[in-house]
Protein backbone atom coordinates (compact mmCIF):
# COMPACT_ATOMS: atom_id res chain seq x y z
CA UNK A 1 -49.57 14.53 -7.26
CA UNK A 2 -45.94 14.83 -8.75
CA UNK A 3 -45.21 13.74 -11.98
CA UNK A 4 -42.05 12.47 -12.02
CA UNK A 5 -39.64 12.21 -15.69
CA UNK A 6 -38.67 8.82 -15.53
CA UNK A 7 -34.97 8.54 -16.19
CA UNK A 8 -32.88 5.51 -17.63
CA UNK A 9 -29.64 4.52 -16.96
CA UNK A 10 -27.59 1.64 -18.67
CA UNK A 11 -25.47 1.20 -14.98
CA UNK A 12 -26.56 2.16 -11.48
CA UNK A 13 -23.81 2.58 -9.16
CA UNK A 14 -24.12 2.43 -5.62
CA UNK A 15 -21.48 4.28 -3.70
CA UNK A 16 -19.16 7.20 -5.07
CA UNK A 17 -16.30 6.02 -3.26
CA UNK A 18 -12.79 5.80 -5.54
CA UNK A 19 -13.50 2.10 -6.45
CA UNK A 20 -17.34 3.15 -7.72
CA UNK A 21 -15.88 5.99 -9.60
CA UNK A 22 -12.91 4.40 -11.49
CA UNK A 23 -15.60 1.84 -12.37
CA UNK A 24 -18.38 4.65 -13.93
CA UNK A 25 -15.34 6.14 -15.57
CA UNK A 26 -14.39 3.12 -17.46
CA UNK A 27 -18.14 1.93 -18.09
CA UNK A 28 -18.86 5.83 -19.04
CA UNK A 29 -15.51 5.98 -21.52
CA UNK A 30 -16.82 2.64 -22.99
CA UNK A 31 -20.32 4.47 -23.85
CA UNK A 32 -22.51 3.37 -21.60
CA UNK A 33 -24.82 5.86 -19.82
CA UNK A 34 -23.56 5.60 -16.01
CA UNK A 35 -25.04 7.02 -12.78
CA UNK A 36 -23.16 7.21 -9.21
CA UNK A 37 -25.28 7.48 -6.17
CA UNK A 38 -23.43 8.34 -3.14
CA UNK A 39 -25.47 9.27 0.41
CA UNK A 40 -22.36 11.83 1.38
CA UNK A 41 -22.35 15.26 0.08
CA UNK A 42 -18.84 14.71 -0.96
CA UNK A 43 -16.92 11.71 -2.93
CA UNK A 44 -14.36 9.73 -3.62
CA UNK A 45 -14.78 7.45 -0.32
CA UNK A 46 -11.86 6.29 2.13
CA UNK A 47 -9.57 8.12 -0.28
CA UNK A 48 -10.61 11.85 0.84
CA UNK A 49 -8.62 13.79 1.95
CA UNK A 50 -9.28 15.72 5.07
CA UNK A 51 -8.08 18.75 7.18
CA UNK A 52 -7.44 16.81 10.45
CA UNK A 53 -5.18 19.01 12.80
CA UNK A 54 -7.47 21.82 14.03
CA UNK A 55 -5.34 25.25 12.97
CA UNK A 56 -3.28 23.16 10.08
CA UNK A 57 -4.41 24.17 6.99
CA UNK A 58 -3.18 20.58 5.40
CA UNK A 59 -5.33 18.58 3.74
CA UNK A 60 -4.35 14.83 4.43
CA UNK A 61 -5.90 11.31 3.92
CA UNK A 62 -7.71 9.93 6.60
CA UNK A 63 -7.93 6.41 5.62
CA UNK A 64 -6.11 5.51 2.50
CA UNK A 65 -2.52 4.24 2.80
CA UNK A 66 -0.54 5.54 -0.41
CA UNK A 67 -1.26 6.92 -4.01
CA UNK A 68 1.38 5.30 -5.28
CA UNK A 69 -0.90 2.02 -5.09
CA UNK A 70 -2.68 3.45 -8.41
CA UNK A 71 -2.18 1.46 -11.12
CA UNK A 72 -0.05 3.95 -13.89
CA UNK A 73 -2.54 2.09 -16.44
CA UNK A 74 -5.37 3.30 -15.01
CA UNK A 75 -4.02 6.94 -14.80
CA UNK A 76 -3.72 6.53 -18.28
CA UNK A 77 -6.24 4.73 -19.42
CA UNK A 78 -8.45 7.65 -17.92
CA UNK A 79 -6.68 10.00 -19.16
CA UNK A 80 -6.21 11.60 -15.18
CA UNK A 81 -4.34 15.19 -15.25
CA UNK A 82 -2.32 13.43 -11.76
CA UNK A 83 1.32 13.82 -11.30
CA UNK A 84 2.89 11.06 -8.33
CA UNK A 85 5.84 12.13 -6.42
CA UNK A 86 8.15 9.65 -4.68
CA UNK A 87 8.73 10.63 -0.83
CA UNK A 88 12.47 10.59 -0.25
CA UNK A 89 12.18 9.59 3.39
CA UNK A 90 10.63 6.07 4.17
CA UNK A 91 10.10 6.57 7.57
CA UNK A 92 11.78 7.88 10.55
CA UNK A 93 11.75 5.37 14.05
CA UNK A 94 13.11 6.62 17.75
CA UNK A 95 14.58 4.40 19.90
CA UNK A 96 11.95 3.91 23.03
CA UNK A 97 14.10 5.77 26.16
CA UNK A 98 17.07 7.34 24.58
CA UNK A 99 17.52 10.81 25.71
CA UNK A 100 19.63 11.66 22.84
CA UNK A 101 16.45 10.99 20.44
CA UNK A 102 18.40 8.81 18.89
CA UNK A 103 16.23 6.83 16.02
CA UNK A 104 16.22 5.06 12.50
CA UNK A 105 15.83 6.72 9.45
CA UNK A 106 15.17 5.35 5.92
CA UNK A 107 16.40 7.81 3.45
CA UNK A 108 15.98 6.69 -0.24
CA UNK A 109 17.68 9.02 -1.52
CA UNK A 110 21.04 8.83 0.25
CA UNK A 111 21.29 5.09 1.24
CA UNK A 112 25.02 5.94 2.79
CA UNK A 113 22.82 7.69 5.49
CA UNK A 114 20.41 5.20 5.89
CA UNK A 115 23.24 2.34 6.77
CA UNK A 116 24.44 4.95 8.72
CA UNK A 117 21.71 5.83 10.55
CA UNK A 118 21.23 1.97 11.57
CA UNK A 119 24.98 1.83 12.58
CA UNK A 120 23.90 4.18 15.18
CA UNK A 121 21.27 2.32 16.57
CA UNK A 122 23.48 -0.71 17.03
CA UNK A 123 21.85 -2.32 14.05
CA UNK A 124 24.48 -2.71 11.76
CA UNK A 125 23.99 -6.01 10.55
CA UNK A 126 20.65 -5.39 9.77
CA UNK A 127 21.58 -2.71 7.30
CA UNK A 128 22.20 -4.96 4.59
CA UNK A 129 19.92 -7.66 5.85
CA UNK A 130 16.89 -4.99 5.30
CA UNK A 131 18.34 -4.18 1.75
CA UNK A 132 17.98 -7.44 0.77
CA UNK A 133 14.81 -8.15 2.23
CA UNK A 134 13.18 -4.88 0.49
CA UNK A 135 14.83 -6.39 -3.02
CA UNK A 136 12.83 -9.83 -2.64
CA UNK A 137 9.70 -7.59 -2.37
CA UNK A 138 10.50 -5.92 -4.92
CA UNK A 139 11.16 -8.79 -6.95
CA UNK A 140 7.09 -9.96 -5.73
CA UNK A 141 5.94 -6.67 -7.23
CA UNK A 142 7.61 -6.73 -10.22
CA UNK A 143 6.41 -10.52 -10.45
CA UNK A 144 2.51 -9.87 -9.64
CA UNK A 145 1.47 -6.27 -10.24
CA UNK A 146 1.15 -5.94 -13.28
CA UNK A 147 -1.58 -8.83 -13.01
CA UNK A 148 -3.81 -6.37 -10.60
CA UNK A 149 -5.08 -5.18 -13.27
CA UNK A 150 -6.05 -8.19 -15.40
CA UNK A 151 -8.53 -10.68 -14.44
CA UNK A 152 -7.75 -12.72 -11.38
CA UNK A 153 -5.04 -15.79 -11.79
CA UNK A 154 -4.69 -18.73 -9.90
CA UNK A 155 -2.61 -19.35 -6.94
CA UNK A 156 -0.32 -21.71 -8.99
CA UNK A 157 -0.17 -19.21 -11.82
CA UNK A 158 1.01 -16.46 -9.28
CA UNK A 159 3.39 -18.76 -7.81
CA UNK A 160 4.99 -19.44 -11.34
CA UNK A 161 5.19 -16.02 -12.21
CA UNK A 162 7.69 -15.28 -9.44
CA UNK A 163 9.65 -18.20 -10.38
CA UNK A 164 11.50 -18.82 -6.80
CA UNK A 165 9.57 -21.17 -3.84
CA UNK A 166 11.83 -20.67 -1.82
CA UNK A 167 10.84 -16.67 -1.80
CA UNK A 168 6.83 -17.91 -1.78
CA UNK A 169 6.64 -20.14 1.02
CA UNK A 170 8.27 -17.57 2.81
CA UNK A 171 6.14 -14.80 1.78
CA UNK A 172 2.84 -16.56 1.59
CA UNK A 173 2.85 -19.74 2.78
CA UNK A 174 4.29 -19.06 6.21
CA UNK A 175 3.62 -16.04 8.85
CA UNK A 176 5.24 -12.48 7.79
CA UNK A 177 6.88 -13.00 11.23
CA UNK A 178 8.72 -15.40 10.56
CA UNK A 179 10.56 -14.05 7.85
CA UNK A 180 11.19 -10.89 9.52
CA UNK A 181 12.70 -12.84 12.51
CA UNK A 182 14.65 -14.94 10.33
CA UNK A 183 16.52 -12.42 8.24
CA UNK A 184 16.84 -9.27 10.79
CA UNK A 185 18.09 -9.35 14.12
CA UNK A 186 17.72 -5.87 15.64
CA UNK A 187 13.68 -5.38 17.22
CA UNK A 188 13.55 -2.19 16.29
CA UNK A 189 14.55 -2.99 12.62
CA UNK A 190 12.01 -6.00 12.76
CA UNK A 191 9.32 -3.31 14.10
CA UNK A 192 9.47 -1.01 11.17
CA UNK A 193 9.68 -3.75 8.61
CA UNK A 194 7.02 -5.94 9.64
CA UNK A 195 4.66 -2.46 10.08
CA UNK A 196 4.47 -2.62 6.60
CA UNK A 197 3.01 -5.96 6.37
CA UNK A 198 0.32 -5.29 9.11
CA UNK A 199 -0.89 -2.10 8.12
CA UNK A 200 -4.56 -2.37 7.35
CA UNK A 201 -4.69 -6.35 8.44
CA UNK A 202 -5.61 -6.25 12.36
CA UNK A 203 -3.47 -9.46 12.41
CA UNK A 204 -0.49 -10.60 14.31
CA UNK A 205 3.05 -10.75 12.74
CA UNK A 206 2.77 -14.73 13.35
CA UNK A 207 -1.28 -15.30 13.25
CA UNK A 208 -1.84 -18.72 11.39
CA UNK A 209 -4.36 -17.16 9.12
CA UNK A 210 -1.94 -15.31 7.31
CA UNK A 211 -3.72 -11.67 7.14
CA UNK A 212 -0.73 -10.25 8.22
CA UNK A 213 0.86 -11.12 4.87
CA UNK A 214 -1.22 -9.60 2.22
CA UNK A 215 -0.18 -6.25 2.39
CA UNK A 216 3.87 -7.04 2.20
């Protein structure tokens, strides 16, 4: 027969992915006693980081979308030795059958090359038309992150925050698609924009459920 030391713990968590762990960090910093179970011999979840090109010795994420999505306050609150850099290229688009790989780039850190780069795509219009579409999500952010980390508010109170309906029916009242239709013109333009709303949905740009819009 085994004796077994019986063990006590003021919080049990199950799962070591990065939510679980932020959590025991914070319960641990406020003095509780904290204990992670995780089945894997490794943690920290969807955010791992993985070498996933046989030969490549590059160590990339296989399921999270960007780091940039942690909250500065946490990194501080935690005290985290974690330094973010900004990627100066947004994303890079060819133009389906042009054999002079012609394609849009997004360059954030020359934005004279960027409206070039969609003059020569024919999508000149759209150059500004993008700007300004990236500025009203901006504006969202600036409205509503800060409350991601603070208990949830109410739909009205989120509304208020931003301060413009116009901007919040279209946003999240009304399919992703349709503001994406209504403000560029070019499809290739409207492709790389509205892949930033559907990433991680499994919706369509216009489904009537609205998944597609929680992301932008």
């Amino acid at each position: 027969m085994t004796v077994r030391e019986s063990v006590t713990h003021d919080v049990v968590i199950v799962g070591g992915g990065h939510n679980g762990l932020t959590a025991a960090a914070y319960l641990a910093k406020a003095g509780l006693s904290v204990v992670v179970l995780e089945r894997l011999d490794i943690t920290g979840g969807a955010a791992v980081s993985a070498a996933v090109f046989a030969g490549l010795d590059a160590q990339l994420s296989r399921y999270s979308y960007l780091v940039s999505l942690l909250p500065r306050r946490i990194i501080d609150d935690l005290g985290l030795d974690l330094q973010l850099a900004r990627r100066r290229y947004s994303s890079y688009t060819p133009v389906p059958g042009k054999p002079d790989r012609r394609g849009l780039l997004i360059d954030h850190g020359d934005p004279e090359a960027t409206r070039a780069s969609f003059e020569r795509i024919g999508a000149g219009r759209d150059a500004a038309a993008s700007a300004h579409l990236y500025a009203d999500t901006s504006r969202v952010a600036k409205a509503l992150w800060p409350t991601m980390t603070a208990p949830l508010i109410t739909r009205g109170e989120a509304r208020a925050r931003l301060s413009d309906d116009e901007l919040w029916e279209a946003m999240f009242e009304r399919p992703i698609g349709e503001l994406v239709e209504n403000r560029l013109t070019h499809d290739l333009v409207r492709g790389v924009v509205v892949t930033d709303a559907l990433i991680g949905t499994f919706a369509g740009a216009h489904d009537e459920t609205l998944r597609q819009n929680r992301c932008f």
